[in-house]
Protein backbone atom coordinates (compact mmCIF):
# COMPACT_ATOMS: atom_id res chain seq x y z
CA UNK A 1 0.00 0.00 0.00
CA UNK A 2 1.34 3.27 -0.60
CA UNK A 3 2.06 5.71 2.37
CA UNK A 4 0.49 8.94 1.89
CA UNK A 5 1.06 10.26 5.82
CA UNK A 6 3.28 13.20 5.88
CA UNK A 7 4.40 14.47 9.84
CA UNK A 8 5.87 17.83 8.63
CA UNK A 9 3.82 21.39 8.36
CA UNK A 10 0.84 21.44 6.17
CA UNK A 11 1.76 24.44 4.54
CA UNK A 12 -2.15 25.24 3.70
CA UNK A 13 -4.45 25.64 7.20
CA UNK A 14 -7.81 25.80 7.24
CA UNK A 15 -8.26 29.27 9.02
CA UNK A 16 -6.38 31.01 6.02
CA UNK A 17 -8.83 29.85 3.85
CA UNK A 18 -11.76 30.76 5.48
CA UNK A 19 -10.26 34.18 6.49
CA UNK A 20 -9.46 34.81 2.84
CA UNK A 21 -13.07 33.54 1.36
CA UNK A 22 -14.82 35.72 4.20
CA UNK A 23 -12.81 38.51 4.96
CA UNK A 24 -13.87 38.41 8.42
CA UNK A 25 -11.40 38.00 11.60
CA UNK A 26 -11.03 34.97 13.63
CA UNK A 27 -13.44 36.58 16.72
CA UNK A 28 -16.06 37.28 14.13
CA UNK A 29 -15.51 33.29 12.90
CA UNK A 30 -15.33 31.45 16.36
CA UNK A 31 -17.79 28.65 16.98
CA UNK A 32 -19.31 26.51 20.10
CA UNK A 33 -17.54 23.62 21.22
CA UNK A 34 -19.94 20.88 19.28
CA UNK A 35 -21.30 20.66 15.34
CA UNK A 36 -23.91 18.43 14.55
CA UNK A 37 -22.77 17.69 10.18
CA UNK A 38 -25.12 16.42 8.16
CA UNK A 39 -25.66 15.75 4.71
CA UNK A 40 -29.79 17.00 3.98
CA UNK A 41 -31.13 20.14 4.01
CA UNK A 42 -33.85 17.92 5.10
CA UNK A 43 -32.02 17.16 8.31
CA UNK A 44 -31.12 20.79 8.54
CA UNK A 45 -35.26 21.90 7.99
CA UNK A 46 -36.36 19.07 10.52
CA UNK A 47 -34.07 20.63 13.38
CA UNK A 48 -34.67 24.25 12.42
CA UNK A 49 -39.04 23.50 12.51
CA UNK A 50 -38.59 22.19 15.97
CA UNK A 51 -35.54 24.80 17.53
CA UNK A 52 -34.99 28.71 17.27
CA UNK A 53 -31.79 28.96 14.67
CA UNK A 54 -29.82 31.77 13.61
CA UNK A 55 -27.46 31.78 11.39
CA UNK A 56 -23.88 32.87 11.47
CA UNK A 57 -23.50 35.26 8.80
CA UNK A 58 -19.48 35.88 9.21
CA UNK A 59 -18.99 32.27 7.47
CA UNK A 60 -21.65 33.14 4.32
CA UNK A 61 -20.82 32.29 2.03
CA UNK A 62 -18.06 30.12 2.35
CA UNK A 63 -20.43 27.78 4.41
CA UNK A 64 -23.95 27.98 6.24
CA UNK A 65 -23.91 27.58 9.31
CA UNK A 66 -26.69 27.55 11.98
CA UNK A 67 -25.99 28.50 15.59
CA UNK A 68 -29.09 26.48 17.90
CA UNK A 69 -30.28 29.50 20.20
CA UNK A 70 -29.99 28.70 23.89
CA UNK A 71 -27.37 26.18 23.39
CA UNK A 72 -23.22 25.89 22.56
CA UNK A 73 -24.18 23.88 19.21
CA UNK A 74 -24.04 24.55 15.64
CA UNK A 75 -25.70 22.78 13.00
CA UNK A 76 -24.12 22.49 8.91
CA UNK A 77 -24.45 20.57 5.73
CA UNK A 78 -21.17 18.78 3.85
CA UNK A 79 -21.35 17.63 0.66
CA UNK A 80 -21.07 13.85 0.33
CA UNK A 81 -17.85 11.87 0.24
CA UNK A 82 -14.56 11.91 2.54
CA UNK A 83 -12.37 15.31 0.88
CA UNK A 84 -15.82 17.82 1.45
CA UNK A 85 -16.09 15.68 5.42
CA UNK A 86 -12.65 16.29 6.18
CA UNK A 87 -12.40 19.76 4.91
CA UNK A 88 -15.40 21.00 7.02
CA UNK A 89 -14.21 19.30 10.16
CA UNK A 90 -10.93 20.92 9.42
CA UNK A 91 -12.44 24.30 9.36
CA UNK A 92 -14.70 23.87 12.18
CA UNK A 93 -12.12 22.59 14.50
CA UNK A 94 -9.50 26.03 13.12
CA UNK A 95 -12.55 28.35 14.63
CA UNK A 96 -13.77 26.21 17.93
CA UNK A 97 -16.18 23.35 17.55
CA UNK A 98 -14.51 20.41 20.19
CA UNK A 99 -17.18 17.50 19.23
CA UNK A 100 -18.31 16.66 16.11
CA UNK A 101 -21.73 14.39 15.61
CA UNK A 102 -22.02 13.39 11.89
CA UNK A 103 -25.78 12.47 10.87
CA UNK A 104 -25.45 10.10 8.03
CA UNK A 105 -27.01 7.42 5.52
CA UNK A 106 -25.42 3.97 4.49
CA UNK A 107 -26.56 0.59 2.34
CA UNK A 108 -27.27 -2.53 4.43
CA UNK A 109 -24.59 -5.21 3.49
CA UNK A 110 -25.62 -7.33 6.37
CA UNK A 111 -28.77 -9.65 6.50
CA UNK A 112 -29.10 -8.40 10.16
CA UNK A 113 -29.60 -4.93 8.80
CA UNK A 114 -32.79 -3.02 7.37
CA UNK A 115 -34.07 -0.22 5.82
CA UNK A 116 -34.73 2.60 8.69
CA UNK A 117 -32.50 1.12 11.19
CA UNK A 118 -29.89 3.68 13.07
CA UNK A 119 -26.33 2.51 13.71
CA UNK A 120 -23.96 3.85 15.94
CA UNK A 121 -20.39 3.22 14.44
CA UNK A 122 -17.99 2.05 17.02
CA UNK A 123 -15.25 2.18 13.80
CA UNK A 124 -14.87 2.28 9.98
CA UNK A 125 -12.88 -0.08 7.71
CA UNK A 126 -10.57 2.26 5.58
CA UNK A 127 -10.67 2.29 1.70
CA UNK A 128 -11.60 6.11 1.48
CA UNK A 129 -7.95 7.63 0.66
CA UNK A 130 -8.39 10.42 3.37
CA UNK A 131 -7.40 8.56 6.07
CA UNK A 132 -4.11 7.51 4.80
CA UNK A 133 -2.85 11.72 4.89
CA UNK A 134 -3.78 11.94 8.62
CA UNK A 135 -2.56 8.73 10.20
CA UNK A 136 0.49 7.20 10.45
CA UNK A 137 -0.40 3.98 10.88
CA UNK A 138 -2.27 1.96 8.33
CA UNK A 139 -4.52 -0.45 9.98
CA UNK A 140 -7.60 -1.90 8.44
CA UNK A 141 -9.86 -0.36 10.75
CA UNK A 142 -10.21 2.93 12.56
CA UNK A 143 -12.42 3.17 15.18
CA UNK A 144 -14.22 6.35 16.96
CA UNK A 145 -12.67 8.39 20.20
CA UNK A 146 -16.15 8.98 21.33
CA UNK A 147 -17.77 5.89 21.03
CA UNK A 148 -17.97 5.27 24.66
CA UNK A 149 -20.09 8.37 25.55
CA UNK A 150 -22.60 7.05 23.04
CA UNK A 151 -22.22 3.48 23.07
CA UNK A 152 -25.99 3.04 25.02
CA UNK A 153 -27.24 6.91 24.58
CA UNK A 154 -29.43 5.52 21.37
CA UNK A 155 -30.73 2.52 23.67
CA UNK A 156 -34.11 3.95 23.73
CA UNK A 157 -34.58 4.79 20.49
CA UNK A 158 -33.81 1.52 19.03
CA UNK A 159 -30.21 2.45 17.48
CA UNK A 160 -27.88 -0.21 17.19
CA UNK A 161 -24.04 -0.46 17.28
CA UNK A 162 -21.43 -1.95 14.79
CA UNK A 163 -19.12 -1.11 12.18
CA UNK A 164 -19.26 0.26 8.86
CA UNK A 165 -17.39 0.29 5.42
CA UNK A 166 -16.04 3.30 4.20
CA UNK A 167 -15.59 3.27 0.34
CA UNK A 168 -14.66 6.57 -2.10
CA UNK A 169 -15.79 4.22 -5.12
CA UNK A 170 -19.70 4.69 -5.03
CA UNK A 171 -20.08 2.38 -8.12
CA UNK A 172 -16.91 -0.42 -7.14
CA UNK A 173 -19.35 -1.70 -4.32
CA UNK A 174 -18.57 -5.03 -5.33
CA UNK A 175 -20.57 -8.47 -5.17
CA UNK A 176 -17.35 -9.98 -3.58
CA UNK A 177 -16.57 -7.32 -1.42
CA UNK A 178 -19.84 -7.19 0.01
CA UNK A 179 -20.60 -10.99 0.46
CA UNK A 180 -16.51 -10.83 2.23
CA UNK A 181 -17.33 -7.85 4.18
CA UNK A 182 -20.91 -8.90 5.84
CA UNK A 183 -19.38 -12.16 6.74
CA UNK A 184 -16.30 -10.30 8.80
CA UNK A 185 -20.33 -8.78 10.47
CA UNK A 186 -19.55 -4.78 8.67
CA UNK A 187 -22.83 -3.60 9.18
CA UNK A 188 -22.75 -1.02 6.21
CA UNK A 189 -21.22 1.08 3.56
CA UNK A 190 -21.05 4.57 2.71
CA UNK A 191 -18.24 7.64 1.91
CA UNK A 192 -17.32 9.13 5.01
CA UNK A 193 -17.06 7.65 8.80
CA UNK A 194 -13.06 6.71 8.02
CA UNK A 195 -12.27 10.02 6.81
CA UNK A 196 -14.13 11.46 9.61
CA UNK A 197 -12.89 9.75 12.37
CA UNK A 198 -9.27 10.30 10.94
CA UNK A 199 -9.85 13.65 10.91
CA UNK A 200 -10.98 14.28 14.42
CA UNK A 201 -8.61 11.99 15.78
CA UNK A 202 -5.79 14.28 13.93
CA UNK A 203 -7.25 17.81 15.14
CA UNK A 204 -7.60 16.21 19.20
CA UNK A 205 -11.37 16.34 18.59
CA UNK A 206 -14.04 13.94 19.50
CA UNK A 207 -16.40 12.72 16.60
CA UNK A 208 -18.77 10.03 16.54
CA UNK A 209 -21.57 9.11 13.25
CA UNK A 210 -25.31 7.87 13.42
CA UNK A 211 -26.51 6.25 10.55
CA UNK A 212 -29.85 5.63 9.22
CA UNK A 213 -29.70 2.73 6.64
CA UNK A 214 -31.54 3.91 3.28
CA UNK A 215 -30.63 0.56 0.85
CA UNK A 216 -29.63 -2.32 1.12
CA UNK A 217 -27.46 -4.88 -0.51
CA UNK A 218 -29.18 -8.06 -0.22
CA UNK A 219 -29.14 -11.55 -2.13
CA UNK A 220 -26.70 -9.52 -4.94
CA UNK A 221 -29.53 -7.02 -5.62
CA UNK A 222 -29.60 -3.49 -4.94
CA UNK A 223 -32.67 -2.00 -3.10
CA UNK A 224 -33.59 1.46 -2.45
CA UNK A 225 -35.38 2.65 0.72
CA UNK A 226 -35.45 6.22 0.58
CA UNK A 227 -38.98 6.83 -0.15
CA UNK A 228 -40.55 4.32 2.19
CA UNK A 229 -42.21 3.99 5.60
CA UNK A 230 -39.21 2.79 7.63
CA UNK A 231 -36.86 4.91 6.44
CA UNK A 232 -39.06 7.94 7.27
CA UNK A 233 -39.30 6.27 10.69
CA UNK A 234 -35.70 5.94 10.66
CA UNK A 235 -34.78 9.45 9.85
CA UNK A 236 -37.66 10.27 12.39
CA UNK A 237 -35.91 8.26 15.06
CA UNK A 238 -32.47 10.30 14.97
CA UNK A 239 -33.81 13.56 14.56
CA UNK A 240 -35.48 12.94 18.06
CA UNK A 241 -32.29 12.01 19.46
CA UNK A 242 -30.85 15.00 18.19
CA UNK A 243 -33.01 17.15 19.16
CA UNK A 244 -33.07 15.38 22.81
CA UNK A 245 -29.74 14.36 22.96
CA UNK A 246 -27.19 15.79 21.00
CA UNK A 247 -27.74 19.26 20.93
CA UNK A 248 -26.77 21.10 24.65
């Protein structure tokens, strides 16, 4: 495998680029210690209907970003895949945020797995190519440095725990791969959760990912769930432990 970790001075850092695309100073720019990340202005809309936002108009508009009133949380939207992850959590963490809570989607690989269930991802198998920049070592697997704070906090809504597939290649999802993967008992896959991880785990700050499961991957077919019943209930599910949990 090649290396791609490099311990000397990134000569690029993410507070010059968001001072240069704003114009604004670093005070104007600071942010709460946690981020809740998502990927859906759905997600964003179903948060904002139920708590007073406001948003922070120093980052516009390099990024949105919605400051929860009464509470030391902001709310944001990344584009999919690992580079746009990792470049937001880069430029939160430059400007404040401590904790990071990613609310994503993944495709059931394993029979135990269906459409609208939540998992909790204790850690991510690694073929995103993000990962490999910010860690030295090059393990299969890396796992959260939060996981333990939220390892039971989803008990009562029904969330489950296990691990998850990270893969850059949306269409190499591979027969083989799959039928490997679910028997080693990877839960999912999707673009992110390594990246993610690797990045907080760089920057010193926690992170951990909820994912509702939106398709599946079953008996070599593809299925999609996005417009059905349990996936609404899903979504409906973790946007109530947000809103009850998450955001402080």
């Amino acid at each position: 495998m090649k290396r791609f970790f490099d311990p000397s001075r990134a000569l690029l850092a993410p507070s010059d680029i968001v001072l240069s695309f704003t114009g604004k100073n670093a005070q104007e720019l600071f942010l709460p210690a946690r981020a809740v990340i998502t990927f859906s202005d759905g997600d964003l809309k179903r948060v904002m209907n139920r708590k007073e936002t406001m948003v922070n108009v120093a980052w516009q508009p390099f990024r949105t970003i919605h400051h929860i009133k009464e509470s030391a949380t902001v709310m944001t939207r990344s584009y999919f895949g690992g580079p746009n992850i990792a470049a937001l959590v880069e430029e939160l963490s430059a400007f404040g945020v401590k904790e990071c809570v990613l609310w994503g989607y993944c495709g059931a690989i394993h029979d135990d797995v269906s459409i609208g269930d939540v998992i909790v991802v204790n850690k991510a198998l690694r073929e995103d190519g993000v990962s490999y920049h910010y860690l030295e070592e090059d393990e299969d697997f890396i796992e959260s440095n939060w996981f333990e704070k939220w390892a039971f906090a989803g008990d009562d809504y029904g969330f489950r725990e296990g691990s998850i597939w990270s893969c850059d290649a949306i269409y190499r999802e591979t027969e083989e791969k799959i039928s490997s993967y679910s028997r080693r008992h990877i839960l999912g896959v999707e673009m992110e959760v390594a990246s993610f991880y690797a990045v907080c785990r760089h920057k010193g700050i926690k992170g951990i990912a909820f994912l509702v499961v939106s398709d599946t991957f079953h008996d070599s077919l593809w299925k999609s769930g996005f417009h059905t019943k349990p996936f609404r209930e899903g979504v409906k599910r973790l946007t109530g432990f947000v809103l009850d949990k998450v955001i402080c």
